[in-house]
PDB file of N, CA and C in Angstrom:
ATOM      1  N   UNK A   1      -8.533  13.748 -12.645  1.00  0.00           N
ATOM      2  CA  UNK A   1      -7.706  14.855 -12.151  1.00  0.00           C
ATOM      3  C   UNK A   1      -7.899  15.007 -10.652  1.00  0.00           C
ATOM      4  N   UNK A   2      -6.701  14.853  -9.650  1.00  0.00           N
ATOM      5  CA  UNK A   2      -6.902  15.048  -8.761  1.00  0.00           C
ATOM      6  C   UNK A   2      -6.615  16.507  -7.811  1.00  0.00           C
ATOM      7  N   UNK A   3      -7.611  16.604  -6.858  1.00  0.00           N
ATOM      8  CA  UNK A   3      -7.391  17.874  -6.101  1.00  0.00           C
ATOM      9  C   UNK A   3      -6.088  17.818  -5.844  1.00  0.00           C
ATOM     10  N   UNK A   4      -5.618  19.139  -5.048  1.00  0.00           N
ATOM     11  CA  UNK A   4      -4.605  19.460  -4.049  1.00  0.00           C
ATOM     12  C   UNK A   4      -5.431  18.624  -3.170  1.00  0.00           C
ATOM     13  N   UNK A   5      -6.263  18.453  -2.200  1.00  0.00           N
ATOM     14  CA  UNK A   5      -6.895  17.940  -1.214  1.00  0.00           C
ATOM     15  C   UNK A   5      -6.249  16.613  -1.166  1.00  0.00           C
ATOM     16  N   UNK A   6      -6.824  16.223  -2.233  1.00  0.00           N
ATOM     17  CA  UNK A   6      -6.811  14.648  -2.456  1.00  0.00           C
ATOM     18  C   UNK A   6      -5.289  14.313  -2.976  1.00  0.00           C
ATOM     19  N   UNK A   7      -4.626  14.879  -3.048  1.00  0.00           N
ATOM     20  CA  UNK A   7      -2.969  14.550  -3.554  1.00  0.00           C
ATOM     21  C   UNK A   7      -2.077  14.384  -1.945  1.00  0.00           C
ATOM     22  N   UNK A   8      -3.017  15.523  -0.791  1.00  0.00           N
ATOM     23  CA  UNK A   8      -2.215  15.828   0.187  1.00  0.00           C
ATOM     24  C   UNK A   8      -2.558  14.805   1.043  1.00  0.00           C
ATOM     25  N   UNK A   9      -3.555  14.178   0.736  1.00  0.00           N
ATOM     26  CA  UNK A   9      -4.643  13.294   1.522  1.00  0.00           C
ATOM     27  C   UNK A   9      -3.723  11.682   0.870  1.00  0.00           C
ATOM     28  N   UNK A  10      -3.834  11.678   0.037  1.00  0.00           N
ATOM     29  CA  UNK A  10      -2.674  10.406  -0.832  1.00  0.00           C
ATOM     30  C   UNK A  10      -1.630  10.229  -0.311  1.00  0.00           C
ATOM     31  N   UNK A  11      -0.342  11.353   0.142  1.00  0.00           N
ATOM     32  CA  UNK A  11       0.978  11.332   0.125  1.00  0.00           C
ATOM     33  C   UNK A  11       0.816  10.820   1.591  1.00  0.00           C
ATOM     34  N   UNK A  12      -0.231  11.530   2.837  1.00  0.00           N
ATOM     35  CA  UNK A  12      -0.207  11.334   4.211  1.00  0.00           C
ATOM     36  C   UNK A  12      -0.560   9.990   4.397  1.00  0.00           C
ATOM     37  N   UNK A  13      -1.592   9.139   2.884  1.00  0.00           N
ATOM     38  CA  UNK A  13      -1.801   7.607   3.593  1.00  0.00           C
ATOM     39  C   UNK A  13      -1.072   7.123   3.158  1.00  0.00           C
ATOM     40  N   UNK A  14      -0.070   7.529   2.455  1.00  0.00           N
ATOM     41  CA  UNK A  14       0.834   6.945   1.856  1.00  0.00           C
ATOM     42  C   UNK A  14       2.108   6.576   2.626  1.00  0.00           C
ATOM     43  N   UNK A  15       2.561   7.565   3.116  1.00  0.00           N
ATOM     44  CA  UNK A  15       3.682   7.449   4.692  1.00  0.00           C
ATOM     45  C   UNK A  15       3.169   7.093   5.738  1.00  0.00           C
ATOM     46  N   UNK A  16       2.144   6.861   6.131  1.00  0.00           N
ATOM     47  CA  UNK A  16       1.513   6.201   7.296  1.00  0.00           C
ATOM     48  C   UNK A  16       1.257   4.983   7.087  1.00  0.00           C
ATOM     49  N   UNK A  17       1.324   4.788   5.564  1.00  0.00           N
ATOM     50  CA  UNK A  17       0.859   2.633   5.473  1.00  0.00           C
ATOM     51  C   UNK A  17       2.534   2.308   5.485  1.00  0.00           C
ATOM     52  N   UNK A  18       3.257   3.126   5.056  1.00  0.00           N
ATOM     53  CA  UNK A  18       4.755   2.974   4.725  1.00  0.00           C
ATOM     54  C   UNK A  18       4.913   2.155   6.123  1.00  0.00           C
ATOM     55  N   UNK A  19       4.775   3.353   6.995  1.00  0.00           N
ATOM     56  CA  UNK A  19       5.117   3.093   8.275  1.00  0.00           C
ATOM     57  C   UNK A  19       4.752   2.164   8.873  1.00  0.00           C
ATOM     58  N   UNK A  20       3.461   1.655   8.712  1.00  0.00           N
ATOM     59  CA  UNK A  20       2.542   0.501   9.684  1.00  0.00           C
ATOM     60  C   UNK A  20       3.087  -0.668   9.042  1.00  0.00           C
ATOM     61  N   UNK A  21       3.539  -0.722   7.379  1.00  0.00           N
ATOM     62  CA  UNK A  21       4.321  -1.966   6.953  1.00  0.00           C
ATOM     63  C   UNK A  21       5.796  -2.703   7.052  1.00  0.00           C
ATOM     64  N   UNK A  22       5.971  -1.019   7.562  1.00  0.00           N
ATOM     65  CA  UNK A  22       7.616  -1.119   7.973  1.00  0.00           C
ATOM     66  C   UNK A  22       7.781  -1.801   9.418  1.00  0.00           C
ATOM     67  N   UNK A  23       6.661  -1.623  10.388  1.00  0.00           N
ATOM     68  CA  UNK A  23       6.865  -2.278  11.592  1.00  0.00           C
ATOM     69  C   UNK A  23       6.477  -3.275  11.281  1.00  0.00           C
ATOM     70  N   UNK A  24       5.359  -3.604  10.608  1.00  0.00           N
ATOM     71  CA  UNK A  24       5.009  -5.231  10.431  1.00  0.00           C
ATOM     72  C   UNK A  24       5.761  -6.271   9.874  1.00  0.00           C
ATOM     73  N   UNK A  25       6.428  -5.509   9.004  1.00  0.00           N
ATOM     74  CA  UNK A  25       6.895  -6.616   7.714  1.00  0.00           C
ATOM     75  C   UNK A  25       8.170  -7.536   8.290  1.00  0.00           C
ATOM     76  N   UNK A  26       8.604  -7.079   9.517  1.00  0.00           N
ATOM     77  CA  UNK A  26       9.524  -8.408   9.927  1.00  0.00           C
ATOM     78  C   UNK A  26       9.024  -9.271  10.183  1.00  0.00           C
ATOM     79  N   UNK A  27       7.686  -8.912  11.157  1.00  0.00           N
ATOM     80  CA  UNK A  27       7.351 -10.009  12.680  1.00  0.00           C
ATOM     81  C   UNK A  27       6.521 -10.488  11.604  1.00  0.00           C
ATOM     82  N   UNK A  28       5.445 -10.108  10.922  1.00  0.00           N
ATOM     83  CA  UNK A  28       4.050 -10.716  10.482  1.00  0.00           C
ATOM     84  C   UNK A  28       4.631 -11.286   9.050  1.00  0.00           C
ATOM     85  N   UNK A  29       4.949 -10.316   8.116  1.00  0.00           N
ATOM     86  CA  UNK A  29       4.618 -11.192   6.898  1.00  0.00           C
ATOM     87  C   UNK A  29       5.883 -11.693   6.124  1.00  0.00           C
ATOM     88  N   UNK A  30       7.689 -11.253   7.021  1.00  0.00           N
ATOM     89  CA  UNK A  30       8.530 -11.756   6.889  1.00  0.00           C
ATOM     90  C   UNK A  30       9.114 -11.436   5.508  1.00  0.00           C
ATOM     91  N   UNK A  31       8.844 -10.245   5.013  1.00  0.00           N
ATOM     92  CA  UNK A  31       9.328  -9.856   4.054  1.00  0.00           C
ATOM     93  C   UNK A  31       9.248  -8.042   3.719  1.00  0.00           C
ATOM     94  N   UNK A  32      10.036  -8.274   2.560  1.00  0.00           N
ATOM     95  CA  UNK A  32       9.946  -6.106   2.658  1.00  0.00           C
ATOM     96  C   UNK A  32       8.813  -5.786   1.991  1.00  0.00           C
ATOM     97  N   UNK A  33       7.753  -4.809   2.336  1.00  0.00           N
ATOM     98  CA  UNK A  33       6.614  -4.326   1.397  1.00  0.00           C
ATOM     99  C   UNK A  33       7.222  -2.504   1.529  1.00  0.00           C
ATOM    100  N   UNK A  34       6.888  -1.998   0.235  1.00  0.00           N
ATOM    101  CA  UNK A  34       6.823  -1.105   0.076  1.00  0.00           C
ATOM    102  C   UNK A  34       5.558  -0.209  -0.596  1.00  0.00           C
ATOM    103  N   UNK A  35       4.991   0.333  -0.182  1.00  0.00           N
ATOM    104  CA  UNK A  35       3.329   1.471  -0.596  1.00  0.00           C
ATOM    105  C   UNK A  35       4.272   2.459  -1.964  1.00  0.00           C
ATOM    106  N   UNK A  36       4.119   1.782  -3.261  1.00  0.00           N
ATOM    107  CA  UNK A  36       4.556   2.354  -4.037  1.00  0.00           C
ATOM    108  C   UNK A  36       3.586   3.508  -4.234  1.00  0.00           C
ATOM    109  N   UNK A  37       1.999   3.653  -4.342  1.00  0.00           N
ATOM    110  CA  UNK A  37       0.708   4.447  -4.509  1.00  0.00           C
ATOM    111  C   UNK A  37      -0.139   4.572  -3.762  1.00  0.00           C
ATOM    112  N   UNK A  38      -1.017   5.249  -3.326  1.00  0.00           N
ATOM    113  CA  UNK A  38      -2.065   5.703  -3.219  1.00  0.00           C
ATOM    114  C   UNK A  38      -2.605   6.307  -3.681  1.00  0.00           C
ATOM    115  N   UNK A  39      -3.877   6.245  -4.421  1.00  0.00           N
ATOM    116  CA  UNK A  39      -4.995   7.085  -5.096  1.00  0.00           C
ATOM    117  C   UNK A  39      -6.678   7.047  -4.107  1.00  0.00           C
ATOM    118  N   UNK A  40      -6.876   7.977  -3.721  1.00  0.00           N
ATOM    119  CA  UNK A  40      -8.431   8.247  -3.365  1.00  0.00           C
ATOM    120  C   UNK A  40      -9.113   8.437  -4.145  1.00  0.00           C
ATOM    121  N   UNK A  41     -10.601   8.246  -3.585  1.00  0.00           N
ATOM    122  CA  UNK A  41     -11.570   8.701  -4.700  1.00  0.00           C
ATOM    123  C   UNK A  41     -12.216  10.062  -4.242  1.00  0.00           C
ATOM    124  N   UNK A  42     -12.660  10.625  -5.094  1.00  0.00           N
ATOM    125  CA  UNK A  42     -13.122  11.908  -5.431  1.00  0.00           C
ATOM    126  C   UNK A  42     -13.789  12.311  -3.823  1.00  0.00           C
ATOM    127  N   UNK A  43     -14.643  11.818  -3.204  1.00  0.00           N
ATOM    128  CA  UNK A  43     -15.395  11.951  -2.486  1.00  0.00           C
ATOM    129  C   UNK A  43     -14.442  11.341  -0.678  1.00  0.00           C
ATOM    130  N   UNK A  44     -12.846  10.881  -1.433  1.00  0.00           N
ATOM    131  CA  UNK A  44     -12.081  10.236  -0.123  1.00  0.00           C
ATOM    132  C   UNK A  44     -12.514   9.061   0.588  1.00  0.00           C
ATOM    133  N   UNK A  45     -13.672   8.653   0.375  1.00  0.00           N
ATOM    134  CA  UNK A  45     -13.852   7.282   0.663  1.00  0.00           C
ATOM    135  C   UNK A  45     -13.021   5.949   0.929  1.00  0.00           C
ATOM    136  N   UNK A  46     -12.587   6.172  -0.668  1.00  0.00           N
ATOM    137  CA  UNK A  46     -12.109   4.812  -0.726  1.00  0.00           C
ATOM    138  C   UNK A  46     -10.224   5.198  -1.035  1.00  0.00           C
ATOM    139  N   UNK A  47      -8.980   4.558  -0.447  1.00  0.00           N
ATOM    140  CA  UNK A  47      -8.020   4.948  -0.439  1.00  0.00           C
ATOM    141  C   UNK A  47      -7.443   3.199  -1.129  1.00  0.00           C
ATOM    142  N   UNK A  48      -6.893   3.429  -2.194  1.00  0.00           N
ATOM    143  CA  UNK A  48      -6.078   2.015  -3.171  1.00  0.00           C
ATOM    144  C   UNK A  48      -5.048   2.299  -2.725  1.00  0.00           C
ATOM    145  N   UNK A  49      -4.240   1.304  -1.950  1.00  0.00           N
ATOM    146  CA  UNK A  49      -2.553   1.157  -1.916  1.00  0.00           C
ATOM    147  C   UNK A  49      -2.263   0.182  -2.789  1.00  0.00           C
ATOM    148  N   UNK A  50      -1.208   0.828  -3.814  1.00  0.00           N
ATOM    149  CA  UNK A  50      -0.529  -0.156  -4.256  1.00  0.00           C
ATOM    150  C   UNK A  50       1.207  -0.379  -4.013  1.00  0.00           C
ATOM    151  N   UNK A  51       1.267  -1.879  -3.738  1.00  0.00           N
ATOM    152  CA  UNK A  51       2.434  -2.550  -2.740  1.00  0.00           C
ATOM    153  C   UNK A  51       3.248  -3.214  -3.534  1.00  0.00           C
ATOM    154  N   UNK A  52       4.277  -3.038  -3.397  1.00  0.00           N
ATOM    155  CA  UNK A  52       5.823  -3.736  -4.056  1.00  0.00           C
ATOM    156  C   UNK A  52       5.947  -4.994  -2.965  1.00  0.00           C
ATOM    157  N   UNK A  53       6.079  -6.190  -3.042  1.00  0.00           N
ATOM    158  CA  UNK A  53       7.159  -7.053  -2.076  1.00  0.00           C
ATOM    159  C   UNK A  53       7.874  -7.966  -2.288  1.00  0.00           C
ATOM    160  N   UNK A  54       8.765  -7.772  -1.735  1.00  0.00           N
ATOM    161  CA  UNK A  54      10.024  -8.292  -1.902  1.00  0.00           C
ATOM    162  C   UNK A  54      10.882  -8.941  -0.889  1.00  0.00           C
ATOM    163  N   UNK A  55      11.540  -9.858  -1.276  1.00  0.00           N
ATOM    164  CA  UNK A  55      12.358 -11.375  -0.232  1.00  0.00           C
ATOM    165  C   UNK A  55      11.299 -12.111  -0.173  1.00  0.00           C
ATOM    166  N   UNK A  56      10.207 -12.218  -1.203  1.00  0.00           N
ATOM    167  CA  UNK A  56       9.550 -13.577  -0.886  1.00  0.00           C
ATOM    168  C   UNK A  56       9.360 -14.371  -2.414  1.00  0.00           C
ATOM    169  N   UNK A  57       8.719 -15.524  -2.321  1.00  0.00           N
ATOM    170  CA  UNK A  57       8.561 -16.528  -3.671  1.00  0.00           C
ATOM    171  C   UNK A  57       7.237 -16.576  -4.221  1.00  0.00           C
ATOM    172  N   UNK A  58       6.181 -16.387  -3.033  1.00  0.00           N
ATOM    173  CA  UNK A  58       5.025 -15.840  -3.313  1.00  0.00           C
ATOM    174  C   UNK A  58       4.359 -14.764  -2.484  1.00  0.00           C
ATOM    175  N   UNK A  59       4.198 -13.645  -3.839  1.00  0.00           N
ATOM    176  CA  UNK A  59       3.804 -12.415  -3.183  1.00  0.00           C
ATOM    177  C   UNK A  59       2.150 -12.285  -3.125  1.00  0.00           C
ATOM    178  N   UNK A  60       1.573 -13.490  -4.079  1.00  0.00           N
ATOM    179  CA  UNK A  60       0.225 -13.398  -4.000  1.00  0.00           C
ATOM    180  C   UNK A  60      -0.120 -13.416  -2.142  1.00  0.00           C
ATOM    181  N   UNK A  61       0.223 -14.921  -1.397  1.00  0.00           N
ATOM    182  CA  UNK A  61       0.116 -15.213  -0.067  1.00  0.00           C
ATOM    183  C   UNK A  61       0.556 -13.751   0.408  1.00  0.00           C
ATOM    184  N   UNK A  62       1.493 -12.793   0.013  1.00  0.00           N
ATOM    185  CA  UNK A  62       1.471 -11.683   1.273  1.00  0.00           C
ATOM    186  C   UNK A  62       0.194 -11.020   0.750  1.00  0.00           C
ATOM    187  N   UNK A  63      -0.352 -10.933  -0.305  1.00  0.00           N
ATOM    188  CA  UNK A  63      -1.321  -9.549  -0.670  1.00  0.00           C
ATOM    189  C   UNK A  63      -2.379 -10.704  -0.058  1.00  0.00           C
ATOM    190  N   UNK A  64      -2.646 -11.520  -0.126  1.00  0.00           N
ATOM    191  CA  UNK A  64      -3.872 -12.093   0.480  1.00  0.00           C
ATOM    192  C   UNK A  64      -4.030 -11.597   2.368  1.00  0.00           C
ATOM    193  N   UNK A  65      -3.223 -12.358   2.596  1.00  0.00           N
ATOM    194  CA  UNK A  65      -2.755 -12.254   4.079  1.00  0.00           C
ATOM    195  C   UNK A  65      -3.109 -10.490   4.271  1.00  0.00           C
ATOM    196  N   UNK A  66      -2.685  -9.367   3.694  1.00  0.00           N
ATOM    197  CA  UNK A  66      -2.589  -8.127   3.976  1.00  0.00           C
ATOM    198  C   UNK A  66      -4.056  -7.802   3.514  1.00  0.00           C
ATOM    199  N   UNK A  67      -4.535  -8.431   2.769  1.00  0.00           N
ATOM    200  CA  UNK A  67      -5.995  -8.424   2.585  1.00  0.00           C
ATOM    201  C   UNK A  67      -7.243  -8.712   3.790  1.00  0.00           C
ATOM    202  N   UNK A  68      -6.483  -9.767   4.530  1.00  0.00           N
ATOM    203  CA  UNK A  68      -7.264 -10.531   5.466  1.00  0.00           C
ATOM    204  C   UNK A  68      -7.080  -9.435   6.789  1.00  0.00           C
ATOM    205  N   UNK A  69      -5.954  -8.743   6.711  1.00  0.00           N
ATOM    206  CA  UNK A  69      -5.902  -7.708   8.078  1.00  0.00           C
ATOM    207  C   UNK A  69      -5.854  -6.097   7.610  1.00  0.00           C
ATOM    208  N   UNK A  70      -7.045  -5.517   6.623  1.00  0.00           N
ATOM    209  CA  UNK A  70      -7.200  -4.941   6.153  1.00  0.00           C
ATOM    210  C   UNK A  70      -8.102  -4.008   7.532  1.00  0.00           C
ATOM    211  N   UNK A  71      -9.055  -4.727   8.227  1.00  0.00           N
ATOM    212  CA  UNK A  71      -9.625  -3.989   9.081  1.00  0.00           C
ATOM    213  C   UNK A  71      -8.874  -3.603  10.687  1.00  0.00           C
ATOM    214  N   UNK A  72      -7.623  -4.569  10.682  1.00  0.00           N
ATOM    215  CA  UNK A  72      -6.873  -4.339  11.518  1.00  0.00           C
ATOM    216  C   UNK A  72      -5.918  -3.018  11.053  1.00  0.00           C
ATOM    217  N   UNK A  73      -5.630  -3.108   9.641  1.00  0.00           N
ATOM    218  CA  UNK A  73      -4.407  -2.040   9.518  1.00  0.00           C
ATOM    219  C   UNK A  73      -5.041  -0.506   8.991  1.00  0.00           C
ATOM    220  N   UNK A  74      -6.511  -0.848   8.855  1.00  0.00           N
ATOM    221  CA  UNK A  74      -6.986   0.103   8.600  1.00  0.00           C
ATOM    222  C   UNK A  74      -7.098   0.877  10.282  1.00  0.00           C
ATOM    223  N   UNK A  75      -7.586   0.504  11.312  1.00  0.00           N
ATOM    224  CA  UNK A  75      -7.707   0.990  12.638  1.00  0.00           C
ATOM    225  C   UNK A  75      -6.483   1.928  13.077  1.00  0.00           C
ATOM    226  N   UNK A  76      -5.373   1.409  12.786  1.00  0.00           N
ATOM    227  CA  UNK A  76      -3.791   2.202  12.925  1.00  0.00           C
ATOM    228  C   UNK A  76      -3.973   2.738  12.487  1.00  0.00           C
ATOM    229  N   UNK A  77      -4.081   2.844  11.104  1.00  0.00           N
ATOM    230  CA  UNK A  77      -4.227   4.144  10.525  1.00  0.00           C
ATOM    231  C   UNK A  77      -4.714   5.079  10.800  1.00  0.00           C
ATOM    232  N   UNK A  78      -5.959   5.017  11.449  1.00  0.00           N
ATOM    233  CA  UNK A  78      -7.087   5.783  11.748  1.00  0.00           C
ATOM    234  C   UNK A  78      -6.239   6.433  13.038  1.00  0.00           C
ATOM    235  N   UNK A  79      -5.377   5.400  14.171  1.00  0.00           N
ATOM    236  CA  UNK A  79      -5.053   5.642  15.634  1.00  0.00           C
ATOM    237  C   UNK A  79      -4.034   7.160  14.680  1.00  0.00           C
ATOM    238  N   UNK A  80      -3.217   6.916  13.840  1.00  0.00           N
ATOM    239  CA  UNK A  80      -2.579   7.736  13.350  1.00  0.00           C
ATOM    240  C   UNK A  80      -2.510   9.062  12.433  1.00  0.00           C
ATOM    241  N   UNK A  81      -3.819   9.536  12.109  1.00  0.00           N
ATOM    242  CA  UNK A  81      -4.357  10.307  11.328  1.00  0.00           C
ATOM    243  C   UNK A  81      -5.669  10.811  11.569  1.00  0.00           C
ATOM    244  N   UNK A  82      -6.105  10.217  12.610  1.00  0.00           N
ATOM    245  CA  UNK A  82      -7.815  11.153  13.566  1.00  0.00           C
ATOM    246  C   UNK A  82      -7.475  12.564  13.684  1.00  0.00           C
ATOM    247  N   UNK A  83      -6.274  13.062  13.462  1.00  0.00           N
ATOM    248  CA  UNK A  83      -6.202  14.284  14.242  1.00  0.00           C
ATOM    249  C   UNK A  83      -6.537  14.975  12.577  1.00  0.00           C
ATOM    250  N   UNK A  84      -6.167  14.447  11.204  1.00  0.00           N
ATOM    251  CA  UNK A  84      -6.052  15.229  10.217  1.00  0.00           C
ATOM    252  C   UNK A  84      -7.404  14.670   9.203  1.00  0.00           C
ATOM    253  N   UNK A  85      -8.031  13.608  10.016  1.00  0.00           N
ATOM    254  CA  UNK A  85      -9.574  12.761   8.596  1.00  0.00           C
ATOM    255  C   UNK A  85     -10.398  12.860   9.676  1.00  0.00           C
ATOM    256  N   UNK A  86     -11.596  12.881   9.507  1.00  0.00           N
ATOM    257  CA  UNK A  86     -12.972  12.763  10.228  1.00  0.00           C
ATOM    258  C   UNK A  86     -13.105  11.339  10.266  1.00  0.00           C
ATOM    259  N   UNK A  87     -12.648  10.497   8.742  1.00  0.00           N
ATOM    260  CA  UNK A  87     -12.908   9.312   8.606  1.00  0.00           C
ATOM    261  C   UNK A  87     -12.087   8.597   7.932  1.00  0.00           C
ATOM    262  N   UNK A  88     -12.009   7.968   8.073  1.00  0.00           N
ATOM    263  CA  UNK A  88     -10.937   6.886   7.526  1.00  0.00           C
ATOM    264  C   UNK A  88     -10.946   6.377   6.301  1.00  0.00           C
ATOM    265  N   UNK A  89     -10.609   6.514   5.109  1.00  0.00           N
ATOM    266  CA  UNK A  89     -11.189   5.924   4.118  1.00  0.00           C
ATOM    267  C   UNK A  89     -11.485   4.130   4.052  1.00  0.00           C
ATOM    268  N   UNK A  90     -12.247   3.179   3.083  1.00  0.00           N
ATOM    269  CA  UNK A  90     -12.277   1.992   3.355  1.00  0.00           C
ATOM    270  C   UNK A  90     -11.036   1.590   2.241  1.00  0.00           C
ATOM    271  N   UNK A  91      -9.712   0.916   2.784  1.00  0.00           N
ATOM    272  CA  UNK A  91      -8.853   0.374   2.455  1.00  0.00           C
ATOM    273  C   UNK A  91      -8.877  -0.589   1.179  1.00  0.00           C
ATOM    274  N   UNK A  92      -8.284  -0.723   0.016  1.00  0.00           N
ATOM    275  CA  UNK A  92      -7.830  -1.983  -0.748  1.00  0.00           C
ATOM    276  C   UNK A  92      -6.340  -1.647  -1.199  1.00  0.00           C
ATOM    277  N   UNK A  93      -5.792  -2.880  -1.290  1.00  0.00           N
ATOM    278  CA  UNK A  93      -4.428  -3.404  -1.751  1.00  0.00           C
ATOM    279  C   UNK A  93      -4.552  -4.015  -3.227  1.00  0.00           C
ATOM    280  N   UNK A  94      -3.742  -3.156  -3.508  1.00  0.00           N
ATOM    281  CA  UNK A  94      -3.087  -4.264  -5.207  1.00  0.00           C
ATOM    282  C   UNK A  94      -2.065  -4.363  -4.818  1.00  0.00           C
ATOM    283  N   UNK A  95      -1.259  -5.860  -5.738  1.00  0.00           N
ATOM    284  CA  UNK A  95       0.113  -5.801  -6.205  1.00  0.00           C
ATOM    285  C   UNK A  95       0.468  -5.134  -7.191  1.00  0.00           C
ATOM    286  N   UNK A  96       1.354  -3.974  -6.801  1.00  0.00           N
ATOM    287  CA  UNK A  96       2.500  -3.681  -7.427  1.00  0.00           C
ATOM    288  C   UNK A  96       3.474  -3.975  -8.564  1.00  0.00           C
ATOM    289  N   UNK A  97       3.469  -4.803  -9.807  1.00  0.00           N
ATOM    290  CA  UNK A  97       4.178  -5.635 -10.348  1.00  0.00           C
ATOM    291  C   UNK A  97       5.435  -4.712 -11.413  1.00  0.00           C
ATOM    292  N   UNK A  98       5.038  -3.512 -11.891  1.00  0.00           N
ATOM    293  CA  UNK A  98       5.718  -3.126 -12.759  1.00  0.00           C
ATOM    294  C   UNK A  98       6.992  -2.939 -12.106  1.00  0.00           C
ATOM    295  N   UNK A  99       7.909  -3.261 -11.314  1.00  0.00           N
ATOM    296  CA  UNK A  99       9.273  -3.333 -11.082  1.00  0.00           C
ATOM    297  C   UNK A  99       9.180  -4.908 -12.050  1.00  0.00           C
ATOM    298  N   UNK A 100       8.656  -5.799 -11.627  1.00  0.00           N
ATOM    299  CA  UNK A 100       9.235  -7.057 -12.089  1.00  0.00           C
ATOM    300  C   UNK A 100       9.087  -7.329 -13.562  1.00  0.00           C
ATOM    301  N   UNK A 101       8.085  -6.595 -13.924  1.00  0.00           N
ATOM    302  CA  UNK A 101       7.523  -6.298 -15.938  1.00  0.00           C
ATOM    303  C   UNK A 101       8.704  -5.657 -15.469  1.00  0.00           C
ATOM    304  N   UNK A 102       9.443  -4.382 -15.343  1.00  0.00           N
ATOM    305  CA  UNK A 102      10.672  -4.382 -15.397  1.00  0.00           C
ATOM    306  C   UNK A 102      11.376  -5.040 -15.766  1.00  0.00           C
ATOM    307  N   UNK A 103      12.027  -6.060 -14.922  1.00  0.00           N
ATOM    308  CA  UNK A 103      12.803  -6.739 -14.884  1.00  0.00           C
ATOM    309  C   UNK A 103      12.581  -7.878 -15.836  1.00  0.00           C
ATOM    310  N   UNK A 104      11.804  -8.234 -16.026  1.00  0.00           N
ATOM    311  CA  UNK A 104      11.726  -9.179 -17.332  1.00  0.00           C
ATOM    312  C   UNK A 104      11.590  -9.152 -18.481  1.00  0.00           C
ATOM    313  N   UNK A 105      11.410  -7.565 -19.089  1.00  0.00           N
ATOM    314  CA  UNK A 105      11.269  -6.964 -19.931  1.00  0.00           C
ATOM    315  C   UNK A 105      13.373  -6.581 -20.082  1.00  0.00           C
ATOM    316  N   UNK A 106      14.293  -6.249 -19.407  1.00  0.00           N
ATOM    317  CA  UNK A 106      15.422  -5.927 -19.369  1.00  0.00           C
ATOM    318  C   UNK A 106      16.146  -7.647 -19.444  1.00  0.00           C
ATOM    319  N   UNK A 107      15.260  -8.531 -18.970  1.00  0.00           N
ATOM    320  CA  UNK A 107      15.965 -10.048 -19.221  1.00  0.00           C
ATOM    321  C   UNK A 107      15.808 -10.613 -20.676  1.00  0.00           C
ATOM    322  N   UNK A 108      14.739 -10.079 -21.092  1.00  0.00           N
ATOM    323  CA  UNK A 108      14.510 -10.476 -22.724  1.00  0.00           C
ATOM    324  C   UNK A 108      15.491  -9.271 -23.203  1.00  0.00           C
ATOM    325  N   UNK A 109      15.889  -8.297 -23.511  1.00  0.00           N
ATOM    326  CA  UNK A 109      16.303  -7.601 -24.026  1.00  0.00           C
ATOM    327  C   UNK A 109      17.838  -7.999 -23.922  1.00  0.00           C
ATOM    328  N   UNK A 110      18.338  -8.437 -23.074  1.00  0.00           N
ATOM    329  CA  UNK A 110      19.970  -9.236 -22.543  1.00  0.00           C
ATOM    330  C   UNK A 110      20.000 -10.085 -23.663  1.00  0.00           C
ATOM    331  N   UNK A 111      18.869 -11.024 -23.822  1.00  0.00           N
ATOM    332  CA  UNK A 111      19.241 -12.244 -24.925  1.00  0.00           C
ATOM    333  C   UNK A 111      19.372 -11.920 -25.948  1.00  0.00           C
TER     334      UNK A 111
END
């Protein structure tokens, strides 16, 4: 069960990774990502984004790659939210998949 704290604390890293992926995702990883989640932990530490992406063939290579500049995109964040965290939480990425269980779940059901 999460606080108000921690819900308000979710939605703000949540539009701020939006944002830092929305500038990136042309130049760097050449495809659309979207921050479907964020969940913190109790204590705000630790902040899970989980990422949709899309226009590519392999989305593992973007979550790796976004893995590898985790301490870079964590710093923006920080340039962008010092005024409202003392600290930054420490960043991880999942993929996102239930659009595509979606979608393949609605392709078996066609046949």
């Amino acid at each position: 069960m999460n606080t108000t704290r921690q819900q308000k604390i979710e939605s703000m890293l949540q539009r701020e990774l939006a944002n830092i992926f929305l500038e990136d995702s042309r130049n760097i990883y050449k495809c659309m990502i979207t921050v479907t989640k964020v969940t913190v932990t109790s204590d705000l530490s630790i902040a899970r984004a989980y990422l949709s992406i899309y226009n590519t063939a392999d989305k593992e290579v973007i979550i790796n790659l976004i893995k590898e500049n985790t301490k870079d995109i964590r710093y923006r964040l920080g340039q962008r939210v010092r005024n409202q965290l003392r600290v930054v939480p420490t960043l991880e990425f999942f993929l996102d998949d239930t659009l595509d269980y979606l979608e393949r779940i609605d392709e078996l059901l066609k046949k």
